[in-house]
C-alpha atoms as a PDB file:
ATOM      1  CA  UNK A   1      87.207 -47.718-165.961  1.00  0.00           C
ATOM      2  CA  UNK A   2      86.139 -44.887-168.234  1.00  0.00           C
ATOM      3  CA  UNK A   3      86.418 -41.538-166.269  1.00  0.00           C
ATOM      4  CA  UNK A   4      83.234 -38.777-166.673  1.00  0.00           C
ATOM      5  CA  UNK A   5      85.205 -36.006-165.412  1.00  0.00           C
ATOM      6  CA  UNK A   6      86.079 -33.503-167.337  1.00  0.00           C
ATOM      7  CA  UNK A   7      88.768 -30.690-167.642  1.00  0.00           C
ATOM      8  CA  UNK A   8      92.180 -29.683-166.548  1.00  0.00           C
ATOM      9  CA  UNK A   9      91.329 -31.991-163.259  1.00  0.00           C
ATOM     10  CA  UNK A  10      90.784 -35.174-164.774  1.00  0.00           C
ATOM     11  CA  UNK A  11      94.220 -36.624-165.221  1.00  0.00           C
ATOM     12  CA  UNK A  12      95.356 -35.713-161.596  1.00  0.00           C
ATOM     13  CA  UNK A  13      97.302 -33.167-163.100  1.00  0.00           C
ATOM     14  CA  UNK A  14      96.613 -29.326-160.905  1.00  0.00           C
ATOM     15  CA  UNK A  15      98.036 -26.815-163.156  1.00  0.00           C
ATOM     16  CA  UNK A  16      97.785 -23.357-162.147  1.00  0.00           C
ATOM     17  CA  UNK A  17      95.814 -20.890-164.747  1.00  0.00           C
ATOM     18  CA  UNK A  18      98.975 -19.584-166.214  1.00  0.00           C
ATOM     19  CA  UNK A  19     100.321 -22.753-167.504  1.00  0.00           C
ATOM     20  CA  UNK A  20      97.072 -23.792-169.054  1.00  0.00           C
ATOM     21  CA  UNK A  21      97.041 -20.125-170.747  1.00  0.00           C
ATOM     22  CA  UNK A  22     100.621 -21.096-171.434  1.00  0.00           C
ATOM     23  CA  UNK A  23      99.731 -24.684-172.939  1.00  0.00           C
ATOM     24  CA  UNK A  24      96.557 -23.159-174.966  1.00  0.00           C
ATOM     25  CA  UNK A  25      98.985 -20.401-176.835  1.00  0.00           C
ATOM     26  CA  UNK A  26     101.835 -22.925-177.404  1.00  0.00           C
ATOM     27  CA  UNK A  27      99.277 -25.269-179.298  1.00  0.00           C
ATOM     28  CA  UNK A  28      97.636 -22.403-180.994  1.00  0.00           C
ATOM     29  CA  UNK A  29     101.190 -21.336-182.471  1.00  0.00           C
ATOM     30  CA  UNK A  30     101.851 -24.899-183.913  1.00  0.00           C
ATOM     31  CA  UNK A  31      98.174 -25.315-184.980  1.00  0.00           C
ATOM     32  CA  UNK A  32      99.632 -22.059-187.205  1.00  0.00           C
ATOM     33  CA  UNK A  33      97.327 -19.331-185.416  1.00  0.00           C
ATOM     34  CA  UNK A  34      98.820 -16.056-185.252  1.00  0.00           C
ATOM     35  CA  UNK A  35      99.972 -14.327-181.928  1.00  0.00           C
ATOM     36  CA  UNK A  36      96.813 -12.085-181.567  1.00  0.00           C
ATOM     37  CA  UNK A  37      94.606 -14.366-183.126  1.00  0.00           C
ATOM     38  CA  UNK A  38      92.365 -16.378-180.523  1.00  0.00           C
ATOM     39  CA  UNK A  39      94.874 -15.038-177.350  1.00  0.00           C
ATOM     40  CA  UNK A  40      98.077 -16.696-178.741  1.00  0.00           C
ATOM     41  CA  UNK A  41     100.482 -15.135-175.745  1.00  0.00           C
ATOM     42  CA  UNK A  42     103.610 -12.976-176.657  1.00  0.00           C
ATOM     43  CA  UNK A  43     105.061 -16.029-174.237  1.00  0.00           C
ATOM     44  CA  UNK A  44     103.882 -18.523-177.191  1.00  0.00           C
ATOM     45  CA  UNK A  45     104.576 -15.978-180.115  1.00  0.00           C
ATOM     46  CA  UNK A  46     108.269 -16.113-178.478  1.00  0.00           C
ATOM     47  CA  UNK A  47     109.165 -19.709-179.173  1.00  0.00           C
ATOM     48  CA  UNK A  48     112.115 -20.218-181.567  1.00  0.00           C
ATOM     49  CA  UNK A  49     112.624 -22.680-184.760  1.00  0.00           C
ATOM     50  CA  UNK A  50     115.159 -25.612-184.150  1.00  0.00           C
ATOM     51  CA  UNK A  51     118.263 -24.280-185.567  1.00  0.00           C
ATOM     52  CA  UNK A  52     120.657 -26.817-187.425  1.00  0.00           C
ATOM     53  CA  UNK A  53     124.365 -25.805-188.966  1.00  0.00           C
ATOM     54  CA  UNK A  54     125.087 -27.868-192.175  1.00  0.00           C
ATOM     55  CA  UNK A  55     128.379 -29.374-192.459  1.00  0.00           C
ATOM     56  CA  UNK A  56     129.468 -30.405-196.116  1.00  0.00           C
ATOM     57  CA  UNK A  57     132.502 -31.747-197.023  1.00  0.00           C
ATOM     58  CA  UNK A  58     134.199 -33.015-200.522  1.00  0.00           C
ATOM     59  CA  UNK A  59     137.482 -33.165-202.211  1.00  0.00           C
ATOM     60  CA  UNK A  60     138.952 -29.896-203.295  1.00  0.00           C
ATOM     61  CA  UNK A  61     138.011 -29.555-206.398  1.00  0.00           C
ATOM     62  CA  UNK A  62     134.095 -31.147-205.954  1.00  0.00           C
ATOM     63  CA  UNK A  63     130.948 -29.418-207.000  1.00  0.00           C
ATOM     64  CA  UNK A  64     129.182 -29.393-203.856  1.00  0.00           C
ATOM     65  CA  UNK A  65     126.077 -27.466-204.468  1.00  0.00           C
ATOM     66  CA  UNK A  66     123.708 -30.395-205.066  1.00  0.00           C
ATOM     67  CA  UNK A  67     124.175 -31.745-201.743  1.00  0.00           C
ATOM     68  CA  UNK A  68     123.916 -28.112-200.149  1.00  0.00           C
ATOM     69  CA  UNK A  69     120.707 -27.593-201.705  1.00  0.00           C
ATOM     70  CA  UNK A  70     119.576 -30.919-200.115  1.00  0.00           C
ATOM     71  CA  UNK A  71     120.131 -30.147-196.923  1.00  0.00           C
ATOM     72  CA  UNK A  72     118.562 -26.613-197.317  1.00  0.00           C
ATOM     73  CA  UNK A  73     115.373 -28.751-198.521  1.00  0.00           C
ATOM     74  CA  UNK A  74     115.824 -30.913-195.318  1.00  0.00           C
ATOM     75  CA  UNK A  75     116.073 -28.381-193.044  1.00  0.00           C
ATOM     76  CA  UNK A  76     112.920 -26.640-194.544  1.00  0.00           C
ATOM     77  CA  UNK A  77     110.533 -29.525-194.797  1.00  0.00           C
ATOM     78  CA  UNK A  78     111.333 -29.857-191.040  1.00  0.00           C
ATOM     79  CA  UNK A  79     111.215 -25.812-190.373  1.00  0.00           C
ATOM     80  CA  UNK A  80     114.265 -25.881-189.083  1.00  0.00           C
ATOM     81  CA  UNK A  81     116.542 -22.911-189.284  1.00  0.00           C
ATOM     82  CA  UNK A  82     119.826 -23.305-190.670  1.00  0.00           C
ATOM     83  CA  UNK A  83     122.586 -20.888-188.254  1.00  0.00           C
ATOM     84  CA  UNK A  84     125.538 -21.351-190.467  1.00  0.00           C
ATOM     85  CA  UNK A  85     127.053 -23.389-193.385  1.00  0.00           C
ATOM     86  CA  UNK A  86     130.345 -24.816-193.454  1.00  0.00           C
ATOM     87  CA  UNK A  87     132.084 -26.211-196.437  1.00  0.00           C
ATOM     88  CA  UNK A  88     135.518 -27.963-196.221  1.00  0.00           C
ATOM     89  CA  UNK A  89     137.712 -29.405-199.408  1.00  0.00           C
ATOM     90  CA  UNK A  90     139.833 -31.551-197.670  1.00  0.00           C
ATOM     91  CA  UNK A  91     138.669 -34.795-198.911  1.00  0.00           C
ATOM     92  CA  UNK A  92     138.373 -38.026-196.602  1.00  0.00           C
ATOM     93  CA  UNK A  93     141.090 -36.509-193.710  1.00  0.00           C
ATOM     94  CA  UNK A  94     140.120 -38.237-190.167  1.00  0.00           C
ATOM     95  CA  UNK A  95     137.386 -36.834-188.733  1.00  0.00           C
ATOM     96  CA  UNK A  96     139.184 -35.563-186.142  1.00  0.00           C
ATOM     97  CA  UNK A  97     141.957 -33.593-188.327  1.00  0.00           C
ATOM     98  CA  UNK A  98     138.672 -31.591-189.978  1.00  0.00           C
ATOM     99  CA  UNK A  99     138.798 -27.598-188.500  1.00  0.00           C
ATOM    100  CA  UNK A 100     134.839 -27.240-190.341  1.00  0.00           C
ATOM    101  CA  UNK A 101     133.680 -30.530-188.276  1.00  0.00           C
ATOM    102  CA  UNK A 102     135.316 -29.393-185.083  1.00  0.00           C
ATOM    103  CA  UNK A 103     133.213 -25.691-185.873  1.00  0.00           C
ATOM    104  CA  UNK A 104     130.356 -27.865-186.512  1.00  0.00           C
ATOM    105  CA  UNK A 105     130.225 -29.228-182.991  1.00  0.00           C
ATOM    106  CA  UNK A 106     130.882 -26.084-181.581  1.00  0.00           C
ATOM    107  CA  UNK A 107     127.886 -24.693-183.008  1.00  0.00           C
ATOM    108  CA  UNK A 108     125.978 -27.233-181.012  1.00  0.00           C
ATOM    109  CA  UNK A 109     127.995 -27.064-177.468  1.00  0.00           C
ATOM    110  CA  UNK A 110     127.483 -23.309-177.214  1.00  0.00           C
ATOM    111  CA  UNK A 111     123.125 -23.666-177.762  1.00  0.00           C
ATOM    112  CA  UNK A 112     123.921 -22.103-181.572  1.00  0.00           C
ATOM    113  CA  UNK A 113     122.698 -25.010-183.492  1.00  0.00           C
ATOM    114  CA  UNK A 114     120.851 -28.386-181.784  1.00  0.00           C
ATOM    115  CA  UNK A 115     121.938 -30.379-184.738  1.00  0.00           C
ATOM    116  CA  UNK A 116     124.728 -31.021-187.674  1.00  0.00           C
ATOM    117  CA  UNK A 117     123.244 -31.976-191.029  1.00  0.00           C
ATOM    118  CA  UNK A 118     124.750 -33.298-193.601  1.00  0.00           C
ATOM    119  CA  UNK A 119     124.154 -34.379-197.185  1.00  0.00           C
ATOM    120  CA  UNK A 120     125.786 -38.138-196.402  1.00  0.00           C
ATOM    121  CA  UNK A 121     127.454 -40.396-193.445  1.00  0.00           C
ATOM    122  CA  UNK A 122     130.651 -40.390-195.854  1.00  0.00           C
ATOM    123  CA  UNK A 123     130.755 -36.135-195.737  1.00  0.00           C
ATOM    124  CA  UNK A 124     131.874 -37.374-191.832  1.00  0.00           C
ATOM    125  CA  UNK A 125     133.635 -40.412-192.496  1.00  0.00           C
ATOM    126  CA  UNK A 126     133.221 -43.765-194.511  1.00  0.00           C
ATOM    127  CA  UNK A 127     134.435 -45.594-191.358  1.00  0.00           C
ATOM    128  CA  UNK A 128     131.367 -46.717-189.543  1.00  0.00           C
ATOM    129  CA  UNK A 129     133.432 -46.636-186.041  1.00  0.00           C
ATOM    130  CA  UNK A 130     134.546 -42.903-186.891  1.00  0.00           C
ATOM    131  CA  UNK A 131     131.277 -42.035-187.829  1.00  0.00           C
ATOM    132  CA  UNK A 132     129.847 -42.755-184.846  1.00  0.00           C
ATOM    133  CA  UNK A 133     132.027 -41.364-182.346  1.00  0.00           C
ATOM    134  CA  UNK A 134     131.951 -38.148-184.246  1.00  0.00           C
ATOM    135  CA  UNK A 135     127.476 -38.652-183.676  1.00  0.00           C
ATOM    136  CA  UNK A 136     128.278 -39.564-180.004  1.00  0.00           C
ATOM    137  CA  UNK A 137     130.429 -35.986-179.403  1.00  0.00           C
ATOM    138  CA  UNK A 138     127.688 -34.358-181.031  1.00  0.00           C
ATOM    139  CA  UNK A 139     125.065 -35.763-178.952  1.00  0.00           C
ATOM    140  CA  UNK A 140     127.010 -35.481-175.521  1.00  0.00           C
ATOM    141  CA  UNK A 141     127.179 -31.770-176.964  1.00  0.00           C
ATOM    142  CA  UNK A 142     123.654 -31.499-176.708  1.00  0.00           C
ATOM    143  CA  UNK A 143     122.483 -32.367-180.308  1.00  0.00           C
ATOM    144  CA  UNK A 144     122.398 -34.782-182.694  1.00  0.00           C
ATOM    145  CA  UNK A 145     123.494 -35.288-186.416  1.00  0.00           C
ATOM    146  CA  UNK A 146     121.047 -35.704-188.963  1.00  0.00           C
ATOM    147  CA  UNK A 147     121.833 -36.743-192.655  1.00  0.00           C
ATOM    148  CA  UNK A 148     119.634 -35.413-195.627  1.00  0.00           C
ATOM    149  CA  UNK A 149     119.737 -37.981-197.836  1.00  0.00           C
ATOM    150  CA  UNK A 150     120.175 -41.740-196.274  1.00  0.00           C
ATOM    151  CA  UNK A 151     120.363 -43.582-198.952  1.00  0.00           C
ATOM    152  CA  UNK A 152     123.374 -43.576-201.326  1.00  0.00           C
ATOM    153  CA  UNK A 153     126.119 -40.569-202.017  1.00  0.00           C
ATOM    154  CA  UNK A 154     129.412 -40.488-201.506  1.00  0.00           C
ATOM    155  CA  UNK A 155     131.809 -37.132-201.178  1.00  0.00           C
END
């Protein structure tokens, strides 16, 4: 059955007037209209980019710019803002003998980051098992990890 009805009433929904105002500035700002422009609301002029920290790891004498400047393309073509970047030369340790991965997670328990990214699954482990408790710690921290490049690379 094809409903007639029309506005905020239609889907059942009751919102009051401020959360509609609310809703209306919120799509303005990711439509890309300014706060002033059209009645964007300081309230929707207010809402922060997705922060990430980017974890890179390599042996100690690796060049590890390439992969840095991958994940600062990542993080841009998503407009996420990157909080922090931590390098570590300590080659393939553990994952869980790593001080930079442990910082890395800590950025996402205390709200500073809602995501690791790294260049490649290796830069966390090349052990598929240790790889993905380190991605379950991170997510019961409240974030995920994201890799910039899936395909291919090694540390």
């Amino acid at each position: 059955m094809v409903s007639i009805q029309s506005g905020p009433e239609r889907s059942g929904a009751r919102r009051t007037e401020g959360a509609l105002r609310l809703r209306r500035s919120l799509a303005d700002a990711a439509a890309g209209v300014a706060p002033g422009e059209a009645g964007v609301s300081a309230e929707a002029a207010r809402t922060e980019r997705f922060r990430c920290v980017v974890y890179l790891c390599g042996a100690p004498n690796t060049d590890i710019t390439g992969p840095r400047e991958e994940c600062t393309k990542h993080a841009e073509a998503f407009g996420w803002e990157i909080t922090g970047v931590i390098e570590e030369r300590v080659g393939l340790l553990p994952p869980q003998g790593r001080d930079g991965l442990r910082q890395a997670v800590e950025c996402v328990r205390s709200g500073e980051a809602g995501a690791v990214l790294t260049a490649w699954r290796s830069m966390v482990s090349p052990v598929p098992q240790e790889y993905d408790d380190v991605a379950r710690e991170i997510e019961k921290a409240g974030g995920f990890l994201e890799l910039a490049r899936v395909n291919g690379g090694t540390a």
